[in-house]
N, C-alpha and C. Protein backbone atom coordinates (compact mmCIF):
# COMPACT_ATOMS: atom_id res chain seq x y z
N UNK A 1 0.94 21.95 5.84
CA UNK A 1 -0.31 21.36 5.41
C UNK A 1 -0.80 22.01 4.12
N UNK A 2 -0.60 23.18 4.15
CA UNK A 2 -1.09 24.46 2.96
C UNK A 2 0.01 23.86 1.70
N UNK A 3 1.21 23.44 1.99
CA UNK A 3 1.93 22.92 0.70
C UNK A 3 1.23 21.39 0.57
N UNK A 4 1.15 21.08 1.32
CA UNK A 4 0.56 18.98 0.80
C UNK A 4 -0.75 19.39 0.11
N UNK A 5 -1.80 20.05 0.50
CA UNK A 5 -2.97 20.28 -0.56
C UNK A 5 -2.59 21.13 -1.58
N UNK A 6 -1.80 21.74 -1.84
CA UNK A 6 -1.46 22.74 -3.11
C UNK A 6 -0.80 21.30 -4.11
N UNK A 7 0.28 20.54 -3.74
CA UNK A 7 0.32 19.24 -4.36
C UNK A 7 -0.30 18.12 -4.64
N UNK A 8 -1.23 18.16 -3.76
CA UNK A 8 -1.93 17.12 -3.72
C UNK A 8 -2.99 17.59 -5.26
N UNK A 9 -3.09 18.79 -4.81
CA UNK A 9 -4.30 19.86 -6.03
C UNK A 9 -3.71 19.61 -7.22
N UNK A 10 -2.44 19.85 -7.51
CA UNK A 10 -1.43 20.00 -8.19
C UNK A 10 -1.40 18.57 -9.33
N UNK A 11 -1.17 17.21 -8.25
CA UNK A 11 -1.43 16.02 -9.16
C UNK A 11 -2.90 15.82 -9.79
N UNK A 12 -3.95 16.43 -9.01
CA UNK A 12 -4.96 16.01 -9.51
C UNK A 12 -5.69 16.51 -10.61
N UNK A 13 -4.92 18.04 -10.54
CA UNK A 13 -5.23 18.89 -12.23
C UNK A 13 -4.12 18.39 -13.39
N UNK A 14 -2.96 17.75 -12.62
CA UNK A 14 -2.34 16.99 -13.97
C UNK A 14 -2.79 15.46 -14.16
N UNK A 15 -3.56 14.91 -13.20
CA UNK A 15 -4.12 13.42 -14.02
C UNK A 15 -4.95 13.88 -14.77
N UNK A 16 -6.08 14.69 -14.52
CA UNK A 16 -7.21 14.90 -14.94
C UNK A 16 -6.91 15.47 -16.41
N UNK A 17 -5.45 16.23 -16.90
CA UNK A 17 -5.36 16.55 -17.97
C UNK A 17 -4.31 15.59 -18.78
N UNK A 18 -4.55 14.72 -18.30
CA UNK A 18 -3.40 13.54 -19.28
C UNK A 18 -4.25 13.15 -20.60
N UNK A 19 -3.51 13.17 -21.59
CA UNK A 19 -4.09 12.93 -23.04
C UNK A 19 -4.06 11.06 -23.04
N UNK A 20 -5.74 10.99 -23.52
CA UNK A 20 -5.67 9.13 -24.25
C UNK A 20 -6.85 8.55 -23.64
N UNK A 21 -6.12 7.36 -23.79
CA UNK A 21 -7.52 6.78 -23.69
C UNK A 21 -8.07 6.85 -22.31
N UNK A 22 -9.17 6.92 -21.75
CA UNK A 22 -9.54 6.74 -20.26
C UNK A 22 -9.34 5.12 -19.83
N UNK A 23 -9.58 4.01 -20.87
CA UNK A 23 -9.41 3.30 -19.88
C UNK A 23 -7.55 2.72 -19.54
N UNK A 24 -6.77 3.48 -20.86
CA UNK A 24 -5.83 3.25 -20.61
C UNK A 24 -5.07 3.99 -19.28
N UNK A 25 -5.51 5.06 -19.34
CA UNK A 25 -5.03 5.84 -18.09
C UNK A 25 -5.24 5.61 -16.69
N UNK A 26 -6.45 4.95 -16.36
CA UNK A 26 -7.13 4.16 -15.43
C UNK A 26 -6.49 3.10 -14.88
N UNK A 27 -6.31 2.44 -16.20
CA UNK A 27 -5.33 1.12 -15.58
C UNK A 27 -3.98 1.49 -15.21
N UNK A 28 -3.16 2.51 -15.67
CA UNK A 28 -1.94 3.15 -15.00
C UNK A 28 -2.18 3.52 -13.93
N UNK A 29 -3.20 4.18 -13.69
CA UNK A 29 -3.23 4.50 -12.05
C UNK A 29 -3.31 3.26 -11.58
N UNK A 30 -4.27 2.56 -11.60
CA UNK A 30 -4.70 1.32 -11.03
C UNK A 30 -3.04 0.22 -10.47
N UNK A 31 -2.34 0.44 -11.78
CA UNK A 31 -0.85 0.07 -11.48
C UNK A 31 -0.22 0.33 -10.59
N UNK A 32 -0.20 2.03 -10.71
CA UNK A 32 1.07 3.02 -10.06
C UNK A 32 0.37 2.51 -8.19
N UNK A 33 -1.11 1.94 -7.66
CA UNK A 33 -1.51 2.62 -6.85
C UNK A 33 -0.84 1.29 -6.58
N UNK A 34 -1.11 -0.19 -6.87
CA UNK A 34 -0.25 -1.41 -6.44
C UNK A 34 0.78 -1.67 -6.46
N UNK A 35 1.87 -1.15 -7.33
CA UNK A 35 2.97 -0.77 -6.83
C UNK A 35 3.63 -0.14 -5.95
N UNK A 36 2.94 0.98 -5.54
CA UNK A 36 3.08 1.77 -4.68
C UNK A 36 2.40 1.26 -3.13
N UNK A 37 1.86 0.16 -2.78
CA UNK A 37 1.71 -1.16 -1.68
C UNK A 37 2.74 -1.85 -1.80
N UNK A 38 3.43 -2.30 -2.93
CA UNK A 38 4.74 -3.15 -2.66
C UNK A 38 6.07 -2.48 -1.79
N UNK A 39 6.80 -3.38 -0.87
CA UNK A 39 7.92 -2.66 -0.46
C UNK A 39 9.06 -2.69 -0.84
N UNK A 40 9.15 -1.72 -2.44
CA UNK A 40 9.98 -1.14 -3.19
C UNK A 40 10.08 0.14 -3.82
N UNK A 41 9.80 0.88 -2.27
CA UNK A 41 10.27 2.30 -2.33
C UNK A 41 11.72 2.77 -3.00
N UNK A 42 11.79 2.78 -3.78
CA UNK A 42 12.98 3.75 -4.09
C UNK A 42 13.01 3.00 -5.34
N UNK A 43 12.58 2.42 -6.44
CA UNK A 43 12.23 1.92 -7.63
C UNK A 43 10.93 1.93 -7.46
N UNK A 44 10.28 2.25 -7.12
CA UNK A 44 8.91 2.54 -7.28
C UNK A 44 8.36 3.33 -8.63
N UNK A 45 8.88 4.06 -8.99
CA UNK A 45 8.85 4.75 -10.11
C UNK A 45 9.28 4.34 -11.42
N UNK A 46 10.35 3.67 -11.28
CA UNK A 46 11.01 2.72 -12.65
C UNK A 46 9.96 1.44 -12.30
N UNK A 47 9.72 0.78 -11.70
CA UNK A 47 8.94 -0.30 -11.76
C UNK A 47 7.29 0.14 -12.82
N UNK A 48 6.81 1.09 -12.13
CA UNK A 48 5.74 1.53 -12.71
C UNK A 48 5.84 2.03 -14.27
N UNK A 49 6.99 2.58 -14.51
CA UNK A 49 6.83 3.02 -15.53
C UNK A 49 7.28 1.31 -16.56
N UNK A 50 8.47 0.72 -16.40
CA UNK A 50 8.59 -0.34 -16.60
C UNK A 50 7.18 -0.81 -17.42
N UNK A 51 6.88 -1.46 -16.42
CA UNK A 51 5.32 -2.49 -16.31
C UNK A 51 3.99 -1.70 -17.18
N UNK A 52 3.60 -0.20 -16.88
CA UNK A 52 2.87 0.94 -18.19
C UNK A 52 3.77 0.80 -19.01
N UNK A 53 4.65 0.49 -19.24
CA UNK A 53 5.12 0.60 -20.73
C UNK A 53 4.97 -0.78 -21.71
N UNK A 54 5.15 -1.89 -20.46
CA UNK A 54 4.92 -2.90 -20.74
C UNK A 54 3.65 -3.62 -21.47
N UNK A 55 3.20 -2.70 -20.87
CA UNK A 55 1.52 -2.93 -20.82
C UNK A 55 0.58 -2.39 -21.95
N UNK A 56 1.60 -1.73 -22.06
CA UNK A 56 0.86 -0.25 -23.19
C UNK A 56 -0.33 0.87 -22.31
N UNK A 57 -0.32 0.39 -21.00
CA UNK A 57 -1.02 1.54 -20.26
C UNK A 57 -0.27 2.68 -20.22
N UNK A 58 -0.64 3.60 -19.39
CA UNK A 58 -0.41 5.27 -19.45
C UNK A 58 1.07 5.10 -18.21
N UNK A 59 2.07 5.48 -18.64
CA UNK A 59 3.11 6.06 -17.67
C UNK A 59 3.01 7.06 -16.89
N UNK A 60 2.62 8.46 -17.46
CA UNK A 60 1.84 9.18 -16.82
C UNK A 60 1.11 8.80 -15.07
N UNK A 61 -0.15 8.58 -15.40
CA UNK A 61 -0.87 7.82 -14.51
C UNK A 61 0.07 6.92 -13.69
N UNK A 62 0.58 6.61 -13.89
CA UNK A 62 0.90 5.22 -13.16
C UNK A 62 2.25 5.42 -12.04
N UNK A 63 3.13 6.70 -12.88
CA UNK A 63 3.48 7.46 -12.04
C UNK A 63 3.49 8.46 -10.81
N UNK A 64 2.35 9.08 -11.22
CA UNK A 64 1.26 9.85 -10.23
C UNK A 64 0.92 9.00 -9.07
N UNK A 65 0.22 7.68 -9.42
CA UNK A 65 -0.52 6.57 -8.24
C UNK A 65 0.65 6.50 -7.31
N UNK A 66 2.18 5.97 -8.14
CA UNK A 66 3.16 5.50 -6.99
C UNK A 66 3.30 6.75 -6.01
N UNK A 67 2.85 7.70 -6.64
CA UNK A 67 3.42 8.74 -5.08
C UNK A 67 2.17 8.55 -3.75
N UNK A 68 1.64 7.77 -4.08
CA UNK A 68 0.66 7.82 -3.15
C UNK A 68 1.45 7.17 -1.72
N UNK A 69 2.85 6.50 -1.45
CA UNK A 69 3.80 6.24 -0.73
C UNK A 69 4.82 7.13 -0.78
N UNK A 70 4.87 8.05 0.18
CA UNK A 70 5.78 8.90 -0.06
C UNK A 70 6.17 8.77 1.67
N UNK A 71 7.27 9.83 2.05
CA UNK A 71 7.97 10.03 3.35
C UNK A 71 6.64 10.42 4.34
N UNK A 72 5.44 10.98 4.27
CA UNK A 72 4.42 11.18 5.17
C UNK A 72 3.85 9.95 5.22
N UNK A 73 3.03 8.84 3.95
CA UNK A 73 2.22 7.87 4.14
C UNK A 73 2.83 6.31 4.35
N UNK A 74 4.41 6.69 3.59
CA UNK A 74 5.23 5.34 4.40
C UNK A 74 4.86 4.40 5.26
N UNK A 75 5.01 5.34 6.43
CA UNK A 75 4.94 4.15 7.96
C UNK A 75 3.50 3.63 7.91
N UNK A 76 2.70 4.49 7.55
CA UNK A 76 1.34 3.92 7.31
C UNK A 76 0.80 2.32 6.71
N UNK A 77 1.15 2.91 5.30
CA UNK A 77 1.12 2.09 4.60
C UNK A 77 2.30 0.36 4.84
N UNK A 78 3.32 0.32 4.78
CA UNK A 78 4.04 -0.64 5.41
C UNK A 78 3.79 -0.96 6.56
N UNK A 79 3.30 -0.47 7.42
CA UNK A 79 2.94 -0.78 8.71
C UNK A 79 2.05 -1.91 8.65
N UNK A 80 0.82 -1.05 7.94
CA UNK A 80 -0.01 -2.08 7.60
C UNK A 80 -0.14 -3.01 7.05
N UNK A 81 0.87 -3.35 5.69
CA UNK A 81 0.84 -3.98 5.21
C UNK A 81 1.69 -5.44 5.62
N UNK A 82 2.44 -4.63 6.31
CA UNK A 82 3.48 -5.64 7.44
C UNK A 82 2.54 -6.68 8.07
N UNK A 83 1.71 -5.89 8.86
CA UNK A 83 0.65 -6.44 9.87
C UNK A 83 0.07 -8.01 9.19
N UNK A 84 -0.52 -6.93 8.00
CA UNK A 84 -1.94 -8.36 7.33
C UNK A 84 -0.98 -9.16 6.38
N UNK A 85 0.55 -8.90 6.45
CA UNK A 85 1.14 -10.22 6.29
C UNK A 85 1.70 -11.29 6.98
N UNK A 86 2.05 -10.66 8.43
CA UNK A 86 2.46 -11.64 8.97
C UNK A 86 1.59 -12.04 9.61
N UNK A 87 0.35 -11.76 9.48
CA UNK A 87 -0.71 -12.17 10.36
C UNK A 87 -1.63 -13.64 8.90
N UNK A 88 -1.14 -13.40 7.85
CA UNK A 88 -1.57 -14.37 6.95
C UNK A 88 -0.47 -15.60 6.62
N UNK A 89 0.69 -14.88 7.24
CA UNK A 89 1.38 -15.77 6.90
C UNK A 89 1.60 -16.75 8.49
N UNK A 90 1.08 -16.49 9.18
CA UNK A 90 1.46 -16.46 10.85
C UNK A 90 2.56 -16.74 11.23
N UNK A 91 3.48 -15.32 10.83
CA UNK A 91 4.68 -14.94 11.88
C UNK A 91 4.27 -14.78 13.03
N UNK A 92 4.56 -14.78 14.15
CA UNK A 92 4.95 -14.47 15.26
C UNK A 92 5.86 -12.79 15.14
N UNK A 93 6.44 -12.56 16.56
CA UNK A 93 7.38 -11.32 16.82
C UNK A 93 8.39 -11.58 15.72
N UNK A 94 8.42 -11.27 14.70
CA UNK A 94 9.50 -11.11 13.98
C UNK A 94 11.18 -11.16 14.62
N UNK A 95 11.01 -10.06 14.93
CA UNK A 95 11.82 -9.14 15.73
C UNK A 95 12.03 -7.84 16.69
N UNK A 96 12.46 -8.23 17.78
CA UNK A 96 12.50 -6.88 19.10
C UNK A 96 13.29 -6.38 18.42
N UNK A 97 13.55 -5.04 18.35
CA UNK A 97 14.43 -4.05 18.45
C UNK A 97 15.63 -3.76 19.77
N UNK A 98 16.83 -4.08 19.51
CA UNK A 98 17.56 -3.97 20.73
C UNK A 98 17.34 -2.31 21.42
N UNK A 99 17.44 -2.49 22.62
CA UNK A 99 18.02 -1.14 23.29
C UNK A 99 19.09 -0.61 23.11
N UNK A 100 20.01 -1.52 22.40
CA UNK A 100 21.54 -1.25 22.60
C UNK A 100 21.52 -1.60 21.16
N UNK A 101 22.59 -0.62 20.60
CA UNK A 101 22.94 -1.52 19.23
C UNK A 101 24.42 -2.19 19.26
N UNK A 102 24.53 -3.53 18.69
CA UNK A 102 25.59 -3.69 18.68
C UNK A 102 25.60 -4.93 17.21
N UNK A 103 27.14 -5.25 17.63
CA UNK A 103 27.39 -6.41 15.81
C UNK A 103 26.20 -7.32 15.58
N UNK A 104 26.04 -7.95 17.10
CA UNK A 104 25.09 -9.27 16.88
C UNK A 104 23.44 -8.73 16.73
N UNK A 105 23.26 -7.46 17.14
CA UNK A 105 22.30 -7.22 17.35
C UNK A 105 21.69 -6.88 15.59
N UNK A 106 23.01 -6.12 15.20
CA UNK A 106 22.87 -5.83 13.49
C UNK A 106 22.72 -7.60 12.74
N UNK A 107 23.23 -8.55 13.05
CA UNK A 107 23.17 -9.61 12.12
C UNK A 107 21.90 -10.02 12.72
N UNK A 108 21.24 -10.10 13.80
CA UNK A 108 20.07 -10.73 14.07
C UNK A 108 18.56 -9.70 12.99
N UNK A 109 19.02 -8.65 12.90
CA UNK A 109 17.92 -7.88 12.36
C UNK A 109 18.36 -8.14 10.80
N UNK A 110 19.70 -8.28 10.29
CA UNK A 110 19.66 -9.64 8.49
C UNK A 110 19.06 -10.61 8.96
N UNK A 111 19.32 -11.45 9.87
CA UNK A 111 18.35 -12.67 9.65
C UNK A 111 17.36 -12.60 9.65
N UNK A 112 16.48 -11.53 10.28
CA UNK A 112 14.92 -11.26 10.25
C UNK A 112 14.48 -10.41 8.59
N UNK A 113 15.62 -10.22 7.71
CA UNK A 113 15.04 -9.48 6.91
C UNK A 113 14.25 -10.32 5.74
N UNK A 114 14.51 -11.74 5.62
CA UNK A 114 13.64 -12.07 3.81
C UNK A 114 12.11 -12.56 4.78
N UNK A 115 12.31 -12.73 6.29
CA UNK A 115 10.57 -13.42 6.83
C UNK A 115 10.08 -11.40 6.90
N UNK A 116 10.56 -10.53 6.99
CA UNK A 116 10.52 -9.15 7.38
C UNK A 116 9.42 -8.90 5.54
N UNK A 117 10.24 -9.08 4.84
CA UNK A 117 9.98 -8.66 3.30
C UNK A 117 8.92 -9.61 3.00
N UNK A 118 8.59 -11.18 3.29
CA UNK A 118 8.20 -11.70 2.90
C UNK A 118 6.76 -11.28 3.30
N UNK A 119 6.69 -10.29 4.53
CA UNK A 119 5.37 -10.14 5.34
C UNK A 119 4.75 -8.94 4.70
N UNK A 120 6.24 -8.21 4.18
CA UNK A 120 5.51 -6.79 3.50
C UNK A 120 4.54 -7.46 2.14
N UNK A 121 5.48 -8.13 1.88
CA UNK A 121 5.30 -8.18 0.18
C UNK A 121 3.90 -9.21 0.35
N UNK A 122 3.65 -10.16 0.85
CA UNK A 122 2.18 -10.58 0.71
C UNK A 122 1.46 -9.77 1.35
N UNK A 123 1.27 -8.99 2.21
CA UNK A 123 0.33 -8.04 2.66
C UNK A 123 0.15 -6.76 1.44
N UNK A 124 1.26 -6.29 1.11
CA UNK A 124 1.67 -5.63 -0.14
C UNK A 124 0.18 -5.68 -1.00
N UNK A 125 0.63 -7.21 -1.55
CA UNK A 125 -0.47 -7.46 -2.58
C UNK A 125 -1.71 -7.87 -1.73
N UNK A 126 -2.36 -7.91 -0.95
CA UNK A 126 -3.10 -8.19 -0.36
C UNK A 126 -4.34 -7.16 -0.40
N UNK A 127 -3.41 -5.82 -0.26
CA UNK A 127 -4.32 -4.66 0.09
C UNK A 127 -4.01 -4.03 -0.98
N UNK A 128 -3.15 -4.31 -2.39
CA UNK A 128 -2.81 -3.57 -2.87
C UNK A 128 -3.85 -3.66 -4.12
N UNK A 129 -3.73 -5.07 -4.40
CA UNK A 129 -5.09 -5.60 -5.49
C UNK A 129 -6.37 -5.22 -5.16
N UNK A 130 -6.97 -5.38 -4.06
CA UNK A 130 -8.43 -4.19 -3.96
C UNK A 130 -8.44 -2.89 -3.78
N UNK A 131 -6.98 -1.99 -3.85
CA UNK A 131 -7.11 -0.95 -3.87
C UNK A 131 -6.99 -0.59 -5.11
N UNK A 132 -6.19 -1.66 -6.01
CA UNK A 132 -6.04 -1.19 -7.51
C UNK A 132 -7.21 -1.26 -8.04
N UNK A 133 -8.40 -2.18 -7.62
CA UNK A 133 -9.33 -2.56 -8.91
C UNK A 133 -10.16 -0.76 -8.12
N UNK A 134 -10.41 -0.83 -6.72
CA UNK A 134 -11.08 0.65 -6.63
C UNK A 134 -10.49 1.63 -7.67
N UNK A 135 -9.11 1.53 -7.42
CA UNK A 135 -8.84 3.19 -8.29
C UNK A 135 -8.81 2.73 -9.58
N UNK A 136 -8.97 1.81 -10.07
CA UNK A 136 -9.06 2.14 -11.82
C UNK A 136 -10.46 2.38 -11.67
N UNK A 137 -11.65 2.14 -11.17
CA UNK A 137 -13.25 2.14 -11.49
C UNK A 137 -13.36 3.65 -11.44
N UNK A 138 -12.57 4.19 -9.79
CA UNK A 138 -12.58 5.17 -9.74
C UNK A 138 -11.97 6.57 -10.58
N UNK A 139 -10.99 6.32 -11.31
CA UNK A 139 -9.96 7.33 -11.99
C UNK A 139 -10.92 6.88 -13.39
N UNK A 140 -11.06 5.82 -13.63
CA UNK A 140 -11.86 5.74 -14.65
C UNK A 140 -13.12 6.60 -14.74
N UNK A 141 -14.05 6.94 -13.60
CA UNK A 141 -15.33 7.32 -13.82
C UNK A 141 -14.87 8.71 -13.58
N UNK A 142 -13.92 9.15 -12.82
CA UNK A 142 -13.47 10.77 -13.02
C UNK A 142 -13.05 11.35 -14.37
N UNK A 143 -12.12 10.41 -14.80
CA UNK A 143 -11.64 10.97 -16.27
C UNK A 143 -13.14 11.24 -16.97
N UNK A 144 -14.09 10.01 -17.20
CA UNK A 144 -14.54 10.26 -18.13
C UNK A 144 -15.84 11.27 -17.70
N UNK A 145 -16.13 11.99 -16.68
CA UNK A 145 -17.11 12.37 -16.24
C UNK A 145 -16.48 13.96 -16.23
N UNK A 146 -15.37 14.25 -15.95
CA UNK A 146 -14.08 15.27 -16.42
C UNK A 146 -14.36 15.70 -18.00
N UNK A 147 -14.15 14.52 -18.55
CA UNK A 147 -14.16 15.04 -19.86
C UNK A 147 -15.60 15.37 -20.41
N UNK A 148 -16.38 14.71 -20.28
CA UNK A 148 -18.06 15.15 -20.50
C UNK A 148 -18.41 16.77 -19.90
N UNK A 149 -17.89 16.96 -19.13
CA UNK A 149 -18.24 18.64 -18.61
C UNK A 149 -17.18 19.34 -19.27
N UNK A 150 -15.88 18.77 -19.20
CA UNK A 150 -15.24 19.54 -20.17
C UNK A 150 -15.77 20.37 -21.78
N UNK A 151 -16.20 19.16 -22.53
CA UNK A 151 -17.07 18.93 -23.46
C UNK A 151 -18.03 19.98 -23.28
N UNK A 152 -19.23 20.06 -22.49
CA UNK A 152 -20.18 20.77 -22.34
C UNK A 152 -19.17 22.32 -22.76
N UNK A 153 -18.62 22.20 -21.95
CA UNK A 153 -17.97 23.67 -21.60
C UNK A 153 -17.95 24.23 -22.80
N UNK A 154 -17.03 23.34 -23.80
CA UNK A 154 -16.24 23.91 -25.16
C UNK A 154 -17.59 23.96 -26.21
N UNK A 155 -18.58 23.51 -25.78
CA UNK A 155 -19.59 23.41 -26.71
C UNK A 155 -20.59 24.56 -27.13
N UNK A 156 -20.77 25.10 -24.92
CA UNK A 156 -21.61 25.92 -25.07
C UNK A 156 -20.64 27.47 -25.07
N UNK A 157 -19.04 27.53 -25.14
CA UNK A 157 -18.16 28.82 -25.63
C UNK A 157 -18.23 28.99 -26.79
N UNK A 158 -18.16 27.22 -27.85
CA UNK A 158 -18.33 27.23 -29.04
C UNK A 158 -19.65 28.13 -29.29
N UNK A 159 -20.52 28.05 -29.23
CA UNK A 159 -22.16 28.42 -29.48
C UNK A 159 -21.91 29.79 -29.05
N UNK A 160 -21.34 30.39 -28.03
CA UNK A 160 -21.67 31.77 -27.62
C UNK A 160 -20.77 32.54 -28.91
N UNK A 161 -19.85 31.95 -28.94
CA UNK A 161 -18.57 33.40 -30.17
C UNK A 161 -19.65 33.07 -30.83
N UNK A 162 -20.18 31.86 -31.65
CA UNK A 162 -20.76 31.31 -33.06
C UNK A 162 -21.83 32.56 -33.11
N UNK A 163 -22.82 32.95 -31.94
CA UNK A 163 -23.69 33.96 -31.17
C UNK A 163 -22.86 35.46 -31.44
N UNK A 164 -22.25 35.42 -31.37
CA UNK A 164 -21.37 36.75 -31.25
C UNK A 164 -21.01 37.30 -32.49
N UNK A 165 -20.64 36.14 -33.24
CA UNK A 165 -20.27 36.65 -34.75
C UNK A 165 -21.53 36.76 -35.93
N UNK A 166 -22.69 36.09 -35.38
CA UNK A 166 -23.82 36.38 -36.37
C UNK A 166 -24.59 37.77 -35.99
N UNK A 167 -24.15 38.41 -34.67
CA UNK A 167 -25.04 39.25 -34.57
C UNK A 167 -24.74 40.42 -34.40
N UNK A 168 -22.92 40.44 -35.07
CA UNK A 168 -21.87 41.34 -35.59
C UNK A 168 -22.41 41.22 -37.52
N UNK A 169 -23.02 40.29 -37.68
CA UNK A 169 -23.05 40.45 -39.28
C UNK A 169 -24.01 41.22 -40.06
């Protein structure tokens, strides 16, 4: 647990120091976080960067968001997204899982796979588009509220040496 918050800490002192524009960086997250709802784990990362590059948004950012699906939030996330698709699309049981594995049992779980994908992938975007417009408002109002105290900071160090050297003179 002590390593997932040291990383977790870890991404959030490197978004917060990504160089450019805020709203460009915003919308990379905003990207990386809807991509990272689609079920295309394992290009998840080339997709994002792809599409920010495409875009002229931040790669950076957009990279960062896709990890928000990783080997811990996986089942989560697909789970769910499984759910509020086949429930929009109204699948039924997809598919049981055999007790037994065998040949037919492997070709019955291909035939369940493009109604399987089709459930991720509209649920995908389903939950993925109101989570993107949250995190750009959100990464947006951090960056720039980040950089305003930043600012303060360098202003009032500026002023103290500026203090320091007139009253050395």
């Amino acid at each position: 647990m002590t390593r997932l918050l040291s990383s977790l800490k870890g991404l959030y002192s490197r978004f917060i120091r990504i160089r450019g524009n805020p709203r460009e960086i915003a919308l990379g997250f905003a990207l990386g976080i809807f991509i990272g709802m689609t079920p295309t784990m394992g290009i998840q990362i080339i997709l994002a960067i792809f599409f920010a590059a495409l875009l002229k948004w931040n790669k950076i950012s957009a990279t960062i968001a896709v990890f928000t699906t990783n080997p811990f939030t996986a089942p989560f996330i697909y789970g769910t997204t499984y759910l509020v698709g086949a429930r929009v699309l109204g699948l039924q049981k997809i598919f049981k899982f055999p007790e037994q594995m065998s040949f037919e049992a492997a070709v019955e779980m291909l035939k369940s796979t493009p109604r399987i994908f089709g459930a991720l992938t509209v649920g995908g975007v389903l939950i993925g588009l109101p989570l993107a417009i949250i995190a750009y408002f959100g990464s947006y109002l951090l960056i720039v509220k980040t950089r305003k105290n930043l600012q303060k900071v360098v202003e009032i160090r500026k002023s103290r040496s500026q203090d320091v050297t007139t009253d050395t003179d």
